[in-house]
PDB file of N, CA and C in Angstrom:
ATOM      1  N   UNK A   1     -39.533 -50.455 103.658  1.00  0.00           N
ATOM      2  CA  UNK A   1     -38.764 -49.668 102.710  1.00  0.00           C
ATOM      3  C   UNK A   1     -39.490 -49.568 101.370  1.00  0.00           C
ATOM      4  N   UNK A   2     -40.072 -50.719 100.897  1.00  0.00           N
ATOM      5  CA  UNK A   2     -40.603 -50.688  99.871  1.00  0.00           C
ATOM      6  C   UNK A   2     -42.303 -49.539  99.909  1.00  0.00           C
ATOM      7  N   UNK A   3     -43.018 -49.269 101.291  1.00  0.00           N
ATOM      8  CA  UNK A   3     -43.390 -48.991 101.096  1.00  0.00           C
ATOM      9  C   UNK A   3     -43.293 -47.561 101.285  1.00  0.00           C
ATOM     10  N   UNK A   4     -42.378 -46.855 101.528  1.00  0.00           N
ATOM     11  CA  UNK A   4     -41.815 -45.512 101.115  1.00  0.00           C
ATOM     12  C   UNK A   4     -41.485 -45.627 100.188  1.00  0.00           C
ATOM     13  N   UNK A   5     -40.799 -46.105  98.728  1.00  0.00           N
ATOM     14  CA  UNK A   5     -40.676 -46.013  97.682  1.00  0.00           C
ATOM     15  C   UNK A   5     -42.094 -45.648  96.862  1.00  0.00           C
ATOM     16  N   UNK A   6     -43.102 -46.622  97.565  1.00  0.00           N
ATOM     17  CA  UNK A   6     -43.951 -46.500  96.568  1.00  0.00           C
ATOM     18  C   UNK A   6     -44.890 -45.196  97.060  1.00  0.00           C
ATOM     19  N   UNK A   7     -44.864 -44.189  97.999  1.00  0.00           N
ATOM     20  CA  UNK A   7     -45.248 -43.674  98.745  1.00  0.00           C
ATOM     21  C   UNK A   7     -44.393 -42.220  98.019  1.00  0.00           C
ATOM     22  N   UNK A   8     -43.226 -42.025  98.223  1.00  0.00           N
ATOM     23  CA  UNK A   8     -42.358 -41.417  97.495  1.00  0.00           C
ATOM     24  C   UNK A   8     -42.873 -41.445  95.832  1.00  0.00           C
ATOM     25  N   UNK A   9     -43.459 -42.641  95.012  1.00  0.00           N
ATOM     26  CA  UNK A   9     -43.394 -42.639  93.722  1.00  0.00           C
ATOM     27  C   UNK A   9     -44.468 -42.048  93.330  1.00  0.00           C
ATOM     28  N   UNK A  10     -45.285 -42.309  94.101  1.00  0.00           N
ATOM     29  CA  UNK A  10     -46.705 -41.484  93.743  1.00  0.00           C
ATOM     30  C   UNK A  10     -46.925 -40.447  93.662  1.00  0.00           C
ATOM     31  N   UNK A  11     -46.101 -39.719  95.322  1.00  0.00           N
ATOM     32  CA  UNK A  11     -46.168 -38.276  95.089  1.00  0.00           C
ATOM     33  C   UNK A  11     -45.371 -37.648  94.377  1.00  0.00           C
ATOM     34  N   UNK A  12     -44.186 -37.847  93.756  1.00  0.00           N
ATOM     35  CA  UNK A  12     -43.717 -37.808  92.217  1.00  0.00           C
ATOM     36  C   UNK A  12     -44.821 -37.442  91.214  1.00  0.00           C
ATOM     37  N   UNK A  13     -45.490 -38.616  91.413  1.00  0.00           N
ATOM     38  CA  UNK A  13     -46.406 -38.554  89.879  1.00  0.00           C
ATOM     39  C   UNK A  13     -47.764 -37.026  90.164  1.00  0.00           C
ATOM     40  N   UNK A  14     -47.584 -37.173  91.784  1.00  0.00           N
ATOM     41  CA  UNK A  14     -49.184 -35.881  91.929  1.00  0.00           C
ATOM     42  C   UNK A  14     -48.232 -34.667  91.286  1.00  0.00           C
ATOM     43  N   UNK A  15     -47.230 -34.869  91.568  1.00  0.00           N
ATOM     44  CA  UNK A  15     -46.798 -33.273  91.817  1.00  0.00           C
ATOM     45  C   UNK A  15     -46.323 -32.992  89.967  1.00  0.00           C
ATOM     46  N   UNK A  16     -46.068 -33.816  89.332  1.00  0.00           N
ATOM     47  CA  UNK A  16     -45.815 -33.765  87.817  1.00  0.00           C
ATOM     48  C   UNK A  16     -47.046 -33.674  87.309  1.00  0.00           C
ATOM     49  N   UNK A  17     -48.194 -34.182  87.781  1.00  0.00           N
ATOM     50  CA  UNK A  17     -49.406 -34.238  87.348  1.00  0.00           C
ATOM     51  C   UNK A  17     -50.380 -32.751  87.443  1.00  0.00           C
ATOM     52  N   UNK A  18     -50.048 -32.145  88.258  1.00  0.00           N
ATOM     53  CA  UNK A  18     -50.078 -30.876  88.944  1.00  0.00           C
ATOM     54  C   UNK A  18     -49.461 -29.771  88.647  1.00  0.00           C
ATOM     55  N   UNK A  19     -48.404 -29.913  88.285  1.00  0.00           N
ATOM     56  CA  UNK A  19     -47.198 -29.083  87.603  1.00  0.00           C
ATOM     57  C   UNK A  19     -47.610 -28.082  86.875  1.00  0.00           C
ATOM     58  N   UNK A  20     -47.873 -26.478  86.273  1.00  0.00           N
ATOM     59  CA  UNK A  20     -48.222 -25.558  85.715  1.00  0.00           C
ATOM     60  C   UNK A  20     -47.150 -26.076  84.718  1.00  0.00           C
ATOM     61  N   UNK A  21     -48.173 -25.778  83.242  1.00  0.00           N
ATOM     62  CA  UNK A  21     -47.165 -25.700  82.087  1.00  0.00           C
ATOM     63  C   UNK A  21     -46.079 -24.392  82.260  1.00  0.00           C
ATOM     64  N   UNK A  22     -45.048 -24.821  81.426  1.00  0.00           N
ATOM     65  CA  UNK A  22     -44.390 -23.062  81.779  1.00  0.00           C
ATOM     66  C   UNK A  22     -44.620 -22.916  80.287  1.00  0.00           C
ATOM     67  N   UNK A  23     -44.966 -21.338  80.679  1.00  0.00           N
ATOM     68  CA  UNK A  23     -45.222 -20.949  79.296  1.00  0.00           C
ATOM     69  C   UNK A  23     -44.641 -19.718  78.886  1.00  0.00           C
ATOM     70  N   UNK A  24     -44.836 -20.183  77.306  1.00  0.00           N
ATOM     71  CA  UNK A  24     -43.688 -19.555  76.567  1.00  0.00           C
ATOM     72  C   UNK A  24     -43.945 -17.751  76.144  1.00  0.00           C
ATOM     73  N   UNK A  25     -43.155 -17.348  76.095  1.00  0.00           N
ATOM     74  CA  UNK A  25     -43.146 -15.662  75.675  1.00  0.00           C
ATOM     75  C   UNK A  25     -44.194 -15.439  74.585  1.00  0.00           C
ATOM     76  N   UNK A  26     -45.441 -14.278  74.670  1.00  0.00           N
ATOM     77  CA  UNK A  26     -45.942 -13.959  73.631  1.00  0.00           C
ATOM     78  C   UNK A  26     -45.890 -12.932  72.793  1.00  0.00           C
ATOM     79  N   UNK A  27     -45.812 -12.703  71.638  1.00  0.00           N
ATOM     80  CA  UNK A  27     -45.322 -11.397  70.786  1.00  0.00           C
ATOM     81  C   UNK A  27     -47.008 -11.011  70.962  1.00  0.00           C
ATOM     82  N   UNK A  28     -47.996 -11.031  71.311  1.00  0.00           N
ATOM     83  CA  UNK A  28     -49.087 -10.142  71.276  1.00  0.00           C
ATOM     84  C   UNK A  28     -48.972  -9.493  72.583  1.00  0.00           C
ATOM     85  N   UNK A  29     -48.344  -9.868  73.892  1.00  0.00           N
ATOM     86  CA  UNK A  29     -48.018  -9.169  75.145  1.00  0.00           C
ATOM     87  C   UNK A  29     -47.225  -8.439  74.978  1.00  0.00           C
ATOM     88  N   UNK A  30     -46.125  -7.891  74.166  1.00  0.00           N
ATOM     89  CA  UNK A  30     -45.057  -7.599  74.695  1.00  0.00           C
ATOM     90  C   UNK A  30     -45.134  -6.387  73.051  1.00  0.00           C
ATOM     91  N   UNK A  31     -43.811  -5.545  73.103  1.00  0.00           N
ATOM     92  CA  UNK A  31     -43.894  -4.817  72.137  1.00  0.00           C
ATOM     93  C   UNK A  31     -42.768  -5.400  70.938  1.00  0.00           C
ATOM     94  N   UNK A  32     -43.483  -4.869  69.683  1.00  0.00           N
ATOM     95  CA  UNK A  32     -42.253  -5.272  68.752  1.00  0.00           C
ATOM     96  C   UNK A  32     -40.722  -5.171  69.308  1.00  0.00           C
ATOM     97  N   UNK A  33     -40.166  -3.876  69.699  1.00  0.00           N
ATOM     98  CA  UNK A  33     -38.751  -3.852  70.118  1.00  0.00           C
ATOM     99  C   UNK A  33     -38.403  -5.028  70.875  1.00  0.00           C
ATOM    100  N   UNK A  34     -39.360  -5.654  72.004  1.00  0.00           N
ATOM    101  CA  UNK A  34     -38.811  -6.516  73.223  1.00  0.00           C
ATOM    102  C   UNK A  34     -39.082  -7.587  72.328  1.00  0.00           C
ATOM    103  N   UNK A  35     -40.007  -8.142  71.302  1.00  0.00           N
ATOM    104  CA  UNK A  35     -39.894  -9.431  70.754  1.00  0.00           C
ATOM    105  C   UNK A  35     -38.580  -9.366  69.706  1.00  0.00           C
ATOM    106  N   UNK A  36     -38.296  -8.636  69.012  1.00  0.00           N
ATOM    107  CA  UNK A  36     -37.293  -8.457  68.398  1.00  0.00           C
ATOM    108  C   UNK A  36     -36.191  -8.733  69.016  1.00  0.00           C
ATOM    109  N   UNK A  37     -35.523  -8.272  70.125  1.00  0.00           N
ATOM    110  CA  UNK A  37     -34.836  -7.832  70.886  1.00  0.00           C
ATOM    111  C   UNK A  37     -34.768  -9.660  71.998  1.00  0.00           C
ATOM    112  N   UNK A  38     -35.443  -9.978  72.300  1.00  0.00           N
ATOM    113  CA  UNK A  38     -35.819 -11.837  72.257  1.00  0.00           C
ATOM    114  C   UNK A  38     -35.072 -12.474  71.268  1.00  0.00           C
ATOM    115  N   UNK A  39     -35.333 -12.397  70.218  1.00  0.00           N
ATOM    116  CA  UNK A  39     -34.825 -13.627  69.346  1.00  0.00           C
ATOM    117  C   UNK A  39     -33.949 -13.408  68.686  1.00  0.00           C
ATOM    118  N   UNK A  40     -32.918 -11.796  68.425  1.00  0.00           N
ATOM    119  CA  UNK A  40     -31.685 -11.712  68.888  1.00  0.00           C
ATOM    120  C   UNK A  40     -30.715 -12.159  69.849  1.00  0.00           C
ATOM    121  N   UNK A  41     -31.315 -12.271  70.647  1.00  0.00           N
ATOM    122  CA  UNK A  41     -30.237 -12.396  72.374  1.00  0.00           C
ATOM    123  C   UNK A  41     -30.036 -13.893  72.223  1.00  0.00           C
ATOM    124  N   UNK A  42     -31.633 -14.361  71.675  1.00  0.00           N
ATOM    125  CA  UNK A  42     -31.737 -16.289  72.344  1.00  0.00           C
ATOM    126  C   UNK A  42     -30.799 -16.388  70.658  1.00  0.00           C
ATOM    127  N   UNK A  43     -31.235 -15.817  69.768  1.00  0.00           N
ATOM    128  CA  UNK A  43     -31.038 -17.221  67.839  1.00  0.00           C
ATOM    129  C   UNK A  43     -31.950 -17.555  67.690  1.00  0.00           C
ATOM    130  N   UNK A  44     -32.336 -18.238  68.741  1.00  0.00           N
ATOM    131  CA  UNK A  44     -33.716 -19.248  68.481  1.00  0.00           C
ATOM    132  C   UNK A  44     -34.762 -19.444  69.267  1.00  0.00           C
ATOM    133  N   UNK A  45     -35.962 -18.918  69.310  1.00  0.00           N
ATOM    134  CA  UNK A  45     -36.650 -19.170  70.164  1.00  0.00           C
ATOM    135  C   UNK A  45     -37.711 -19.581  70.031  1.00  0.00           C
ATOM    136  N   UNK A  46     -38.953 -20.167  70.909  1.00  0.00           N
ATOM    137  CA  UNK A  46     -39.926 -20.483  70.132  1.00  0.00           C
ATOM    138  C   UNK A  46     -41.311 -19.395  71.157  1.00  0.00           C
ATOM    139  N   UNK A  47     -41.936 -19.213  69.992  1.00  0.00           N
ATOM    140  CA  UNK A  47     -42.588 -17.755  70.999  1.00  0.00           C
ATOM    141  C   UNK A  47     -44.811 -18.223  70.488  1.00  0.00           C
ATOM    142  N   UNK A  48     -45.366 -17.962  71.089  1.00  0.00           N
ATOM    143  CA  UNK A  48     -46.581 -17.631  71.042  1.00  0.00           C
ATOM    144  C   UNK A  48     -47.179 -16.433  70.168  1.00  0.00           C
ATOM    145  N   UNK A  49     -47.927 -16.743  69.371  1.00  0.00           N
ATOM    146  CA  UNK A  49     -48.105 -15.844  68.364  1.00  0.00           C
ATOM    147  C   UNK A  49     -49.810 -14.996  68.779  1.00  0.00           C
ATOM    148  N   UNK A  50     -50.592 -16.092  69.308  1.00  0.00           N
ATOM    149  CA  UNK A  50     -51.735 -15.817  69.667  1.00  0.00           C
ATOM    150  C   UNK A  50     -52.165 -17.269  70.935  1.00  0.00           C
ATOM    151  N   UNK A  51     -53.276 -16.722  71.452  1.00  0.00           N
ATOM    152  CA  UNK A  51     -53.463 -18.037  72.402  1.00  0.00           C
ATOM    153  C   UNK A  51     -53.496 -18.921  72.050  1.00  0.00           C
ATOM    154  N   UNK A  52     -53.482 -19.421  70.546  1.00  0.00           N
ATOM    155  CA  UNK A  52     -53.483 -21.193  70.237  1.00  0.00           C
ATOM    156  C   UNK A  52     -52.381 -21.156  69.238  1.00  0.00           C
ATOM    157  N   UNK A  53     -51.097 -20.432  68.950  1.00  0.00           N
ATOM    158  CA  UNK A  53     -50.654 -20.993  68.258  1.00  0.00           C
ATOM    159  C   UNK A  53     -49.183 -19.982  68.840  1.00  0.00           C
ATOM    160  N   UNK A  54     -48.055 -20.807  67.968  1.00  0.00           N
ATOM    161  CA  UNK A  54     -46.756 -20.623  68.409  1.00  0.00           C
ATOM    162  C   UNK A  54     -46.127 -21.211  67.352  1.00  0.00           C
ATOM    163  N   UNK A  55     -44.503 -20.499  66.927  1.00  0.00           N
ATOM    164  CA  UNK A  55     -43.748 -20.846  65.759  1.00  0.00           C
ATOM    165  C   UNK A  55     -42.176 -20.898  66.867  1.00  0.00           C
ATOM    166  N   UNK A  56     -41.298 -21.609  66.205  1.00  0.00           N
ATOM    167  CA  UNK A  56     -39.942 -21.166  66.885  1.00  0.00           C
ATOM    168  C   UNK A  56     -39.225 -19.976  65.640  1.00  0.00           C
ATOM    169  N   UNK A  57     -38.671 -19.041  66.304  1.00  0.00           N
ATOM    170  CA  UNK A  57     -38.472 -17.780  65.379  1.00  0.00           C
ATOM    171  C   UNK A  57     -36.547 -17.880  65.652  1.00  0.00           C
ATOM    172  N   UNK A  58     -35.891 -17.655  64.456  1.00  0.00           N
ATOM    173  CA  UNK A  58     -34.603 -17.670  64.349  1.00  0.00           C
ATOM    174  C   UNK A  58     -34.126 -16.378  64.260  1.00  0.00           C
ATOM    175  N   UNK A  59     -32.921 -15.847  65.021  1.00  0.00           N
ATOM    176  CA  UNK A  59     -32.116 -14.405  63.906  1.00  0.00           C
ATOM    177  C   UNK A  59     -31.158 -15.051  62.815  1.00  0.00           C
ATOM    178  N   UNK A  60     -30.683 -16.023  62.754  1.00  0.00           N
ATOM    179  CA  UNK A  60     -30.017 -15.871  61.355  1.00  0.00           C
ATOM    180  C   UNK A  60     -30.310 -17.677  61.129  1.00  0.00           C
ATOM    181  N   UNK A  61     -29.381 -18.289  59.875  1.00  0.00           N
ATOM    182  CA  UNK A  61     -29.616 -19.457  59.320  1.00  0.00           C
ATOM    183  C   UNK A  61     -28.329 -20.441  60.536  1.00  0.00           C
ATOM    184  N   UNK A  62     -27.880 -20.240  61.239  1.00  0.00           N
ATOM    185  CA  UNK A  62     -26.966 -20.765  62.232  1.00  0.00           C
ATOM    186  C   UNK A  62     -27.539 -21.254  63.252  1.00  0.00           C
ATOM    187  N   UNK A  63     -28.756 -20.814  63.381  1.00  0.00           N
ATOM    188  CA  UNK A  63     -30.006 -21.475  64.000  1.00  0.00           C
ATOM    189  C   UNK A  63     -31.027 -22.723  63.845  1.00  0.00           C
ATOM    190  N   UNK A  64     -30.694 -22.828  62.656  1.00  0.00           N
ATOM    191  CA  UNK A  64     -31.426 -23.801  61.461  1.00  0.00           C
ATOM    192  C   UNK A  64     -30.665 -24.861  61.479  1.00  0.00           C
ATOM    193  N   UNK A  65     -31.472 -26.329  60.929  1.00  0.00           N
ATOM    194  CA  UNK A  65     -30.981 -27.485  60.557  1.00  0.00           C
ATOM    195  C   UNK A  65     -30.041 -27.130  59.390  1.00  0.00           C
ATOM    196  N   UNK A  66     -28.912 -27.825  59.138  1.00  0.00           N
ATOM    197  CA  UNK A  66     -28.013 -27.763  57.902  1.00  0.00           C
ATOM    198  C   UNK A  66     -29.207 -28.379  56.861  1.00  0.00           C
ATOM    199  N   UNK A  67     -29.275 -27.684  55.523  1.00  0.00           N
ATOM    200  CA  UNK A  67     -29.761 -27.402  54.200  1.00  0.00           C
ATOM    201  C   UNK A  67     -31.030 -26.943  54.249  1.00  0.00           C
ATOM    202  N   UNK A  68     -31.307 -26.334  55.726  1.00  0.00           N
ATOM    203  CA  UNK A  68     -32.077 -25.204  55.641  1.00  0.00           C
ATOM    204  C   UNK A  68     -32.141 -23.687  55.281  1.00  0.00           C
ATOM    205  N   UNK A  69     -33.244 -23.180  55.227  1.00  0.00           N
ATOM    206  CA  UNK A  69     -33.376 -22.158  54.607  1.00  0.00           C
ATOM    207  C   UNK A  69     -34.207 -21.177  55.455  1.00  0.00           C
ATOM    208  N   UNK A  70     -33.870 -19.525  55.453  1.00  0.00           N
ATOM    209  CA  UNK A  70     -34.804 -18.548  56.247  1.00  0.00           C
ATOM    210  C   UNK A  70     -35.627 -17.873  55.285  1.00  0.00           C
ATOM    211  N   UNK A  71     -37.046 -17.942  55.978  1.00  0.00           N
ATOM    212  CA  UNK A  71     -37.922 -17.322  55.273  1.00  0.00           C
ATOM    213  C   UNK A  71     -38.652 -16.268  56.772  1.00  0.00           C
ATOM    214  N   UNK A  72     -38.509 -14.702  56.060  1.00  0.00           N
ATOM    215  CA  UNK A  72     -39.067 -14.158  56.931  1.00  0.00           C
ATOM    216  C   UNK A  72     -40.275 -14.353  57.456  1.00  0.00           C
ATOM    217  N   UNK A  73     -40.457 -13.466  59.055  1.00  0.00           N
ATOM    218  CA  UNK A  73     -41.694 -13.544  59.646  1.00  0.00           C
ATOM    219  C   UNK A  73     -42.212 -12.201  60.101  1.00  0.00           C
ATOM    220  N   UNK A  74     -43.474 -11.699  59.797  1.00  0.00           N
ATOM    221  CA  UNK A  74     -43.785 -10.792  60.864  1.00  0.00           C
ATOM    222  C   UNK A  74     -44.866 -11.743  61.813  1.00  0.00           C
ATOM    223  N   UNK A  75     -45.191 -10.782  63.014  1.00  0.00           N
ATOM    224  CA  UNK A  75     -46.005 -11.505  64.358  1.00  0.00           C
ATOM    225  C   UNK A  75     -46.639  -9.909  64.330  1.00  0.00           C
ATOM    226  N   UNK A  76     -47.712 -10.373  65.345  1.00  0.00           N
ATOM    227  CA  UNK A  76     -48.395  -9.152  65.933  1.00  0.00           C
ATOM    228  C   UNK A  76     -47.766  -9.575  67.371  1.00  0.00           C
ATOM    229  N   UNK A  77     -47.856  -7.885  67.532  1.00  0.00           N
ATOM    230  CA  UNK A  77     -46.862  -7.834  68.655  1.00  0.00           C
ATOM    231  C   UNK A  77     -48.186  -6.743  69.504  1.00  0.00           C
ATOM    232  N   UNK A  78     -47.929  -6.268  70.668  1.00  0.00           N
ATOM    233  CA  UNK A  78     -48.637  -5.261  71.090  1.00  0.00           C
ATOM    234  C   UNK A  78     -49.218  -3.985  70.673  1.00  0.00           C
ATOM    235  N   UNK A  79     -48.095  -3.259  69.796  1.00  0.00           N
ATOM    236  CA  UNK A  79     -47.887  -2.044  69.806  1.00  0.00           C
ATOM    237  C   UNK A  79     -47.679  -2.456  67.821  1.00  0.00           C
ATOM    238  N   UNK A  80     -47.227  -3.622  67.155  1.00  0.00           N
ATOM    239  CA  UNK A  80     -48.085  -3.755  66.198  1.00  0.00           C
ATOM    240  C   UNK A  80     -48.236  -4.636  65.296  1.00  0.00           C
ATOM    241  N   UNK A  81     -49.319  -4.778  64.499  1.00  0.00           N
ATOM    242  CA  UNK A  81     -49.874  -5.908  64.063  1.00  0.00           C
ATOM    243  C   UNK A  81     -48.932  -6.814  62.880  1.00  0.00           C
ATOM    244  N   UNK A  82     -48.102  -6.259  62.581  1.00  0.00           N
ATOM    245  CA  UNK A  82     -47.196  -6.411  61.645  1.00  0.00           C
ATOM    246  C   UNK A  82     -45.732  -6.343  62.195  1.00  0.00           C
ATOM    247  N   UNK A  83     -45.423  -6.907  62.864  1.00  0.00           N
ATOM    248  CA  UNK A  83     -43.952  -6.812  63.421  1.00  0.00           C
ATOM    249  C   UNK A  83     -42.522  -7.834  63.151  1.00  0.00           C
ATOM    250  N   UNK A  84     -41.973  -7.106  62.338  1.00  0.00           N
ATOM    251  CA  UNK A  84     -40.982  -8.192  61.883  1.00  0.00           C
ATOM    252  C   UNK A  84     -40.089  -8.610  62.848  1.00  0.00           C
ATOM    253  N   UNK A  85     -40.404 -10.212  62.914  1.00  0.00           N
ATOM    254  CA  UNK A  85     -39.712 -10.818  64.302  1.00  0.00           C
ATOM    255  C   UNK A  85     -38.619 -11.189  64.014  1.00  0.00           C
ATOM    256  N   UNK A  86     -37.959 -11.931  62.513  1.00  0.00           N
ATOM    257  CA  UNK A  86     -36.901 -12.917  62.453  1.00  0.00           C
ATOM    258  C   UNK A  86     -37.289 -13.967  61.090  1.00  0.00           C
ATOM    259  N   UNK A  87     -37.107 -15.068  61.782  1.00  0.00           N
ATOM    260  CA  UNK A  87     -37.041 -16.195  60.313  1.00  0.00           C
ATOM    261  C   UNK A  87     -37.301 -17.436  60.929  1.00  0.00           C
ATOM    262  N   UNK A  88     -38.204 -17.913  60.159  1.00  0.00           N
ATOM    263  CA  UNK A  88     -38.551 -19.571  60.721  1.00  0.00           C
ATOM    264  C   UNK A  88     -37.697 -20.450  60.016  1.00  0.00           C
ATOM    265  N   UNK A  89     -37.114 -21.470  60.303  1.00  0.00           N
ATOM    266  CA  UNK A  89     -36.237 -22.454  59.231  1.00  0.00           C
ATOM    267  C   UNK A  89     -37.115 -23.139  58.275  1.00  0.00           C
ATOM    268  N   UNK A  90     -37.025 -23.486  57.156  1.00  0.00           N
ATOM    269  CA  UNK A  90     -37.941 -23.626  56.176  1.00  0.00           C
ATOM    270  C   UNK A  90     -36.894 -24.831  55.056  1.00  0.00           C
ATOM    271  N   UNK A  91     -37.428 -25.963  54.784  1.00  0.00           N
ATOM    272  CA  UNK A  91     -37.027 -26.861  54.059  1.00  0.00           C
ATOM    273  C   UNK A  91     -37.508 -26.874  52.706  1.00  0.00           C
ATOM    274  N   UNK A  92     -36.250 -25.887  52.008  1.00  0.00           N
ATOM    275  CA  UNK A  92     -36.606 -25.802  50.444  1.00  0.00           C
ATOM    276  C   UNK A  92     -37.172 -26.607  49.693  1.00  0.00           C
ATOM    277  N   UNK A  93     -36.270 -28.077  49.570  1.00  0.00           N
ATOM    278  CA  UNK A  93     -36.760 -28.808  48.838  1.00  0.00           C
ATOM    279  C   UNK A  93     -38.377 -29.518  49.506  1.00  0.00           C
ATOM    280  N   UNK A  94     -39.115 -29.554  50.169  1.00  0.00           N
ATOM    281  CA  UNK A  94     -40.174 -29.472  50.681  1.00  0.00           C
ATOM    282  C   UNK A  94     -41.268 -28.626  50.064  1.00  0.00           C
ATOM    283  N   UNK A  95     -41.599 -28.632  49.460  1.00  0.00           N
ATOM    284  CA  UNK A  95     -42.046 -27.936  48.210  1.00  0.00           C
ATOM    285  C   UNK A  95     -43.171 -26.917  49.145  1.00  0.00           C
ATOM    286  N   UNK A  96     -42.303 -26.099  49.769  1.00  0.00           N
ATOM    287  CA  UNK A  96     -43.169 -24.790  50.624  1.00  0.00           C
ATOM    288  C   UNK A  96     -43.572 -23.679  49.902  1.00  0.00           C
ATOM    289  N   UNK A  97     -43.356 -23.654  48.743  1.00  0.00           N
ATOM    290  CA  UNK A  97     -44.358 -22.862  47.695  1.00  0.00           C
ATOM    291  C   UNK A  97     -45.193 -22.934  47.112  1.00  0.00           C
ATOM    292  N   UNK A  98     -45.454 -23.802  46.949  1.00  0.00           N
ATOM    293  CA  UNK A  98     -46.963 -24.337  46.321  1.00  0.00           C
ATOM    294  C   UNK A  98     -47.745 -23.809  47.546  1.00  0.00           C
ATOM    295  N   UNK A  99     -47.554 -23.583  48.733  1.00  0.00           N
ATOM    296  CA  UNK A  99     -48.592 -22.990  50.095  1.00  0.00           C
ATOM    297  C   UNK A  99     -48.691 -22.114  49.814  1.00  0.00           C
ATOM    298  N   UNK A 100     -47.469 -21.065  49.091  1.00  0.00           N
ATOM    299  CA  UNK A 100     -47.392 -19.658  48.806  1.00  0.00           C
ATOM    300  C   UNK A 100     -47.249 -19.353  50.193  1.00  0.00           C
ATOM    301  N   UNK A 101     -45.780 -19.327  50.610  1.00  0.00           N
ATOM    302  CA  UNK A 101     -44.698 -18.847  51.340  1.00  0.00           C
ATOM    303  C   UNK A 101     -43.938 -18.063  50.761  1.00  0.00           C
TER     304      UNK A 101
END
């Protein structure tokens, strides 16, 4: 018995080990309307901006940690480079201006 457990545990671990990341929606695949039209439906989502990078994008502040704050976003989207997606949550007192946000 024990050695079906451990037989069982392993192939657990191949098949997690093996596992395709799932991956997340990109606003450079898809067109402004359908990324827009995304993070309406979800509130909150977190989307791919380019192949190495990704933000989670909000439609309103109900999405956000309490004494957070929305600061808009555009993304490049397919169709265009400037596409206003939504709002990232942003911690005022976090002194996110001095980055020039």
């Amino acid at each position: 018995m024990n050695g079906l457990r451990v037989a069982a545990g392993i192939g657990l671990i191949l098949a997690l080990d093996i596992a395709p990341a799932i991956a997340r929606p990109a606003t450079y695949r898809m067109s402004c309307a359908s990324a827009q039209r995304l993070v309406q439906q979800q509130g909150g989502v977190v989307l791919d901006t380019s192949p190495t990078t990704f933000d989670r994008y909000v439609s309103d502040v109900r999405f956000c940690m309490p004494q957070q704050a929305l600061r808009p976003q555009w993304v490049p989207a397919k169709d265009n480079p400037q596409c206003f997606i939504g709002y990232t949550c942003i911690d005022p007192d976090r002194g996110w201006r001095r980055w020039g946000f």
